[in-house]
PDB file of N, CA and C in Angstrom:
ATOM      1  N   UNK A   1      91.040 128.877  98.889  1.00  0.00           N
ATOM      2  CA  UNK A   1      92.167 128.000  99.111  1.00  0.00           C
ATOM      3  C   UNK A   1      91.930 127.256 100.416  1.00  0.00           C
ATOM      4  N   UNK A   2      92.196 125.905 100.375  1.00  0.00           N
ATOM      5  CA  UNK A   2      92.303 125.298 101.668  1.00  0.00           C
ATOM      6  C   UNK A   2      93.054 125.351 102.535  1.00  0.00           C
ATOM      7  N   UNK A   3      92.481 125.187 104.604  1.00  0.00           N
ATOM      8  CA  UNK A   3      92.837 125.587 105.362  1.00  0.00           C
ATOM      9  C   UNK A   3      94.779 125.031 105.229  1.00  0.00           C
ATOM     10  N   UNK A   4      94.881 123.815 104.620  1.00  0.00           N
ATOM     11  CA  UNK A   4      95.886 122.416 104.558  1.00  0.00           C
ATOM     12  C   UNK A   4      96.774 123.216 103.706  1.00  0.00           C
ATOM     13  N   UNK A   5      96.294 123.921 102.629  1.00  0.00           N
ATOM     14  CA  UNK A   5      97.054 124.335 101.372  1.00  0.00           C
ATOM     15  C   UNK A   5      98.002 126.040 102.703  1.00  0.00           C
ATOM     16  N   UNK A   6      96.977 126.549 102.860  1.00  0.00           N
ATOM     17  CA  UNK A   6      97.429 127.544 103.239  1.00  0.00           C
ATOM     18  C   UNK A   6      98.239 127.127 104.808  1.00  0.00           C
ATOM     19  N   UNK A   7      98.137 126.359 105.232  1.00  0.00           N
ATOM     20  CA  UNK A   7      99.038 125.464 106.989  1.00  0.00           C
ATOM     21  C   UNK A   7     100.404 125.370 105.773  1.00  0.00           C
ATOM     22  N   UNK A   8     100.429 124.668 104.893  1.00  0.00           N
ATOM     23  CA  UNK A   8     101.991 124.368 104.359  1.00  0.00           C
ATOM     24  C   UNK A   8     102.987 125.162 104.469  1.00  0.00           C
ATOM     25  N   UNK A   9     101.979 126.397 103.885  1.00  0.00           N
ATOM     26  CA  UNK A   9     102.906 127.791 102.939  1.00  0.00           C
ATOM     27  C   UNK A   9     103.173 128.494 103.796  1.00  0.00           C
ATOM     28  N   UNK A  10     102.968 128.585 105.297  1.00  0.00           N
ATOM     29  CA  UNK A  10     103.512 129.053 106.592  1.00  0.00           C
ATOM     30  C   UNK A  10     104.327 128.290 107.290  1.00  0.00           C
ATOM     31  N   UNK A  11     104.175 127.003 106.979  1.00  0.00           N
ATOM     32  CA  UNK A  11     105.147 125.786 107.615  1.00  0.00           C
ATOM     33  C   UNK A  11     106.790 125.546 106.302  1.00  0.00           C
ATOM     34  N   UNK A  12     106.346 126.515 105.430  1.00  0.00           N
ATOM     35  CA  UNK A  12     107.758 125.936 104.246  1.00  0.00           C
ATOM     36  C   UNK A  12     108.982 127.373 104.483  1.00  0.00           C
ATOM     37  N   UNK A  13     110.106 126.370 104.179  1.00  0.00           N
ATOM     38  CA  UNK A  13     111.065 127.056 104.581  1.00  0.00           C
ATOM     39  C   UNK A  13     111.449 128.778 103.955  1.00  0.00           C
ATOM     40  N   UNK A  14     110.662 128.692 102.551  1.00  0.00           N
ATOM     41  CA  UNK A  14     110.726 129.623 102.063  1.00  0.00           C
ATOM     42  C   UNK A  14     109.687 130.921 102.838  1.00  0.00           C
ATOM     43  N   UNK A  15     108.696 130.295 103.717  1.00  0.00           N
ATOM     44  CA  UNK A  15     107.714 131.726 104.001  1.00  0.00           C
ATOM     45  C   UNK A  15     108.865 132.090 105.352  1.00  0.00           C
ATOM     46  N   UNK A  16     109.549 130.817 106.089  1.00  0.00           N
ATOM     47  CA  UNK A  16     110.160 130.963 106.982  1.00  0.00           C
ATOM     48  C   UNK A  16     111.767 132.047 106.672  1.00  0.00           C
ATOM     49  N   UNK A  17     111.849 131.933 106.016  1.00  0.00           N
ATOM     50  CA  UNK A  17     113.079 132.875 105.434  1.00  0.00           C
ATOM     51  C   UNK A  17     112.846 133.855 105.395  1.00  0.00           C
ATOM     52  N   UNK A  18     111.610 134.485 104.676  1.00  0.00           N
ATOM     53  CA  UNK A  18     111.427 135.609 104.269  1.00  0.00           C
ATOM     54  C   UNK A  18     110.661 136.140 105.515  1.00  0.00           C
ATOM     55  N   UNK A  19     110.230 135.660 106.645  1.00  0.00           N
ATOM     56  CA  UNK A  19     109.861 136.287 108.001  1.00  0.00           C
ATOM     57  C   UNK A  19     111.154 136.750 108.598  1.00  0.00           C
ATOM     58  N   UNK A  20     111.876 135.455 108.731  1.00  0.00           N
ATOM     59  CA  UNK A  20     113.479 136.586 109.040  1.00  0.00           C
ATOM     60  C   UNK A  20     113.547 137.400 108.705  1.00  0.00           C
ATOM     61  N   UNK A  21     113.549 137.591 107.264  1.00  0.00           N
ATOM     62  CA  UNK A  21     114.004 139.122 106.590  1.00  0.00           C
ATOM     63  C   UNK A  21     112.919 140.359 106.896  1.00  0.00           C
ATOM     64  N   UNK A  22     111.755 139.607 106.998  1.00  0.00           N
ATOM     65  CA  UNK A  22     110.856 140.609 107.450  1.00  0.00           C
ATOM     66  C   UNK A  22     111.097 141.480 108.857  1.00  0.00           C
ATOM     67  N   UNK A  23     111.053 140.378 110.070  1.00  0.00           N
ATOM     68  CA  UNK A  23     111.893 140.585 111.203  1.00  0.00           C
ATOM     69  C   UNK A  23     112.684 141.861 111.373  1.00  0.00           C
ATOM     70  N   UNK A  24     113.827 141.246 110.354  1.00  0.00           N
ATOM     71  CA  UNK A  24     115.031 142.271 110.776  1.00  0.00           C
ATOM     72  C   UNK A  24     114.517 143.781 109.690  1.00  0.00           C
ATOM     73  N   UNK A  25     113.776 143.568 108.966  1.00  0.00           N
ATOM     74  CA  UNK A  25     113.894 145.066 108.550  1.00  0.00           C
ATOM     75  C   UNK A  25     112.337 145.643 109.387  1.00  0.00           C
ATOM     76  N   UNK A  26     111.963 145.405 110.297  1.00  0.00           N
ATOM     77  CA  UNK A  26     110.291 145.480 111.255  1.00  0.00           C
ATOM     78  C   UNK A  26     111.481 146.153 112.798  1.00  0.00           C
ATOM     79  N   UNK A  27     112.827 145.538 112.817  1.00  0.00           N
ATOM     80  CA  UNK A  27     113.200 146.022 113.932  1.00  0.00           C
ATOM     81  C   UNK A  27     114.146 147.107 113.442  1.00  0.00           C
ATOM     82  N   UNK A  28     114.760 146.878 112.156  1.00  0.00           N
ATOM     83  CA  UNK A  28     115.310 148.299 111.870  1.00  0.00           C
ATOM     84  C   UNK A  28     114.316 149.980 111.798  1.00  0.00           C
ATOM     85  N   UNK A  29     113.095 149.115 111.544  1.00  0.00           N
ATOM     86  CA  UNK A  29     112.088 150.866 112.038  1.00  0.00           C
ATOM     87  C   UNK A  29     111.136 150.461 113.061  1.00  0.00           C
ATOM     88  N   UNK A  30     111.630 150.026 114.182  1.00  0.00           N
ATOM     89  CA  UNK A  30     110.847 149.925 115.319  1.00  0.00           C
ATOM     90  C   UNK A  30     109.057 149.757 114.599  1.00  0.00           C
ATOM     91  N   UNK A  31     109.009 148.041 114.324  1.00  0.00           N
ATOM     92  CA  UNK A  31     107.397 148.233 113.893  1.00  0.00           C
ATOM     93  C   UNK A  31     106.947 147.845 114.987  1.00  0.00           C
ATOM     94  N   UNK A  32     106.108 148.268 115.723  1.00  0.00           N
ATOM     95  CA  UNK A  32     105.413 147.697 117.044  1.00  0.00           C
ATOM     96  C   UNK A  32     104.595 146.178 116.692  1.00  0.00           C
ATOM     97  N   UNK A  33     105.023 145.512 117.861  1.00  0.00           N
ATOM     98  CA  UNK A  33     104.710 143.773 117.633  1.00  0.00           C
ATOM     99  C   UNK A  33     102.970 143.314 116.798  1.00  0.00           C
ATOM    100  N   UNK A  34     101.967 144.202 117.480  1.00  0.00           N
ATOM    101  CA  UNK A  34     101.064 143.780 117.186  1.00  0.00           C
ATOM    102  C   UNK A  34     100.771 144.421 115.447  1.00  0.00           C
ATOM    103  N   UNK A  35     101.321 145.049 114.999  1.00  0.00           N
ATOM    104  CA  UNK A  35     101.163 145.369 113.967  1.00  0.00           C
ATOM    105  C   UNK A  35     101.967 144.632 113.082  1.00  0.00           C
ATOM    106  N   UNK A  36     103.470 144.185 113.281  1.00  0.00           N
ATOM    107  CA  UNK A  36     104.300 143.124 113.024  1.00  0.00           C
ATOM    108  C   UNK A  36     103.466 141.927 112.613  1.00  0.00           C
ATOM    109  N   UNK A  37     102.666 141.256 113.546  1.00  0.00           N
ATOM    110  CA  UNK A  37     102.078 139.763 113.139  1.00  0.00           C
ATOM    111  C   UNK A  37     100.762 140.322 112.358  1.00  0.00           C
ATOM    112  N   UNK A  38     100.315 141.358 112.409  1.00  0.00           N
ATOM    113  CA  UNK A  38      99.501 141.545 111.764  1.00  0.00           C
ATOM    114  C   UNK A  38      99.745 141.470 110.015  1.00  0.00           C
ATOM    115  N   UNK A  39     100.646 142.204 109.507  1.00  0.00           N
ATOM    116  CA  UNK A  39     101.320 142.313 108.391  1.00  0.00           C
ATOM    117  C   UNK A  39     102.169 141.172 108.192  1.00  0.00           C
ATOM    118  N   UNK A  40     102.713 140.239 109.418  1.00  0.00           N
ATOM    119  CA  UNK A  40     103.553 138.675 108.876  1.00  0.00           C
ATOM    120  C   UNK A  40     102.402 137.711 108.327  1.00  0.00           C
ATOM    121  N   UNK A  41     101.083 138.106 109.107  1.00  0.00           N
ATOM    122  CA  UNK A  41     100.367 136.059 108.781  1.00  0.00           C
ATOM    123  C   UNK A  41      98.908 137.536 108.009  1.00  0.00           C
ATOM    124  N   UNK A  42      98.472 137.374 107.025  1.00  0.00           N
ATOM    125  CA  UNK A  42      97.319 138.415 106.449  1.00  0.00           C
ATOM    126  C   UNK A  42      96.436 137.295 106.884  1.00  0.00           C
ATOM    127  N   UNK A  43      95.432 137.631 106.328  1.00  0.00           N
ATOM    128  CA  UNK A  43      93.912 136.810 106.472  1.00  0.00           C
ATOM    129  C   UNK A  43      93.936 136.030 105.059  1.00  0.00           C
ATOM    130  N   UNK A  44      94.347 136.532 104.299  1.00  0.00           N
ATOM    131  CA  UNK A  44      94.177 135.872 102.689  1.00  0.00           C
ATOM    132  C   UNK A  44      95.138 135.940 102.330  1.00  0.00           C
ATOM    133  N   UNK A  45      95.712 134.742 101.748  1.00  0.00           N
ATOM    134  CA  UNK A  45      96.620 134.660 101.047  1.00  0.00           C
ATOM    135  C   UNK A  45      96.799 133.986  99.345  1.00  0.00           C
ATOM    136  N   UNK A  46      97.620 134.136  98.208  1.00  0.00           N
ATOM    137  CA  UNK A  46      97.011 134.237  97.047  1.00  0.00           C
ATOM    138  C   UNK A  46      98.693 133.172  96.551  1.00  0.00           C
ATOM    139  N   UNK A  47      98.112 131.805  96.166  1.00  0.00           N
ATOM    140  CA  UNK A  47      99.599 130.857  95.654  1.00  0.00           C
ATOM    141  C   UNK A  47      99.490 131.116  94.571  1.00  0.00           C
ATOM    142  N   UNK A  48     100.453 130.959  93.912  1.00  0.00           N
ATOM    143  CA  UNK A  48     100.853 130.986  92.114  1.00  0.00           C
ATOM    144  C   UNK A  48     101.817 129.620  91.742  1.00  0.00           C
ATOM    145  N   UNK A  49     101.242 129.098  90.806  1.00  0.00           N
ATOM    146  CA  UNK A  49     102.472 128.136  90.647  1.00  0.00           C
ATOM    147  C   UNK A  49     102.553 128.176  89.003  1.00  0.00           C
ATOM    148  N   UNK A  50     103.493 128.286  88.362  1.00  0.00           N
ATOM    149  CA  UNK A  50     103.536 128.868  86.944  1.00  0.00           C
ATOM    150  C   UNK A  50     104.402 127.294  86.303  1.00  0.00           C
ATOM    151  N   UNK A  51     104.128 127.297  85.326  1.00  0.00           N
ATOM    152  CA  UNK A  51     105.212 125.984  84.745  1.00  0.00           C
ATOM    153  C   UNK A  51     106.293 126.529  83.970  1.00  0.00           C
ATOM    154  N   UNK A  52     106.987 125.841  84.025  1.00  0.00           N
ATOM    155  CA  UNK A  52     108.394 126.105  83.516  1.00  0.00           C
ATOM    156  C   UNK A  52     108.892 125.537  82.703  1.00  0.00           C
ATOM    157  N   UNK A  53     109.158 125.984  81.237  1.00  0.00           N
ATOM    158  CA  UNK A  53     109.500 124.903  79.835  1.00  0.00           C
ATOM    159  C   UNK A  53     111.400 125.242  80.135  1.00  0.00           C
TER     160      UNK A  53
END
């Protein structure tokens, strides 16, 4: 996947939402920070886009 494809899908509001939610349940069990961004941004990431009749 490209560097452009994968810059979006961290820049769209939907990955941004679901880091909030990540957030708040990372501080409900004390996840320590560096392990936090480790598990928010992976190294690989895998898009799906399915069509819809």
């Amino acid at each position: 996947m490209s560097k452009a494809i994968v810059s979006s899908l961290y820049d769209s509001e939907v990955f941004k939402m679901a880091c909030r939610q990540f957030d708040q349940a990372a501080d409900a069990i004390n996840l320590p920070d560096a392990l936090r961004d480790r598990t928010k941004y992976p190294r690989r990431c895998l898009a799906v886009a399915l069509p819809v009749k």
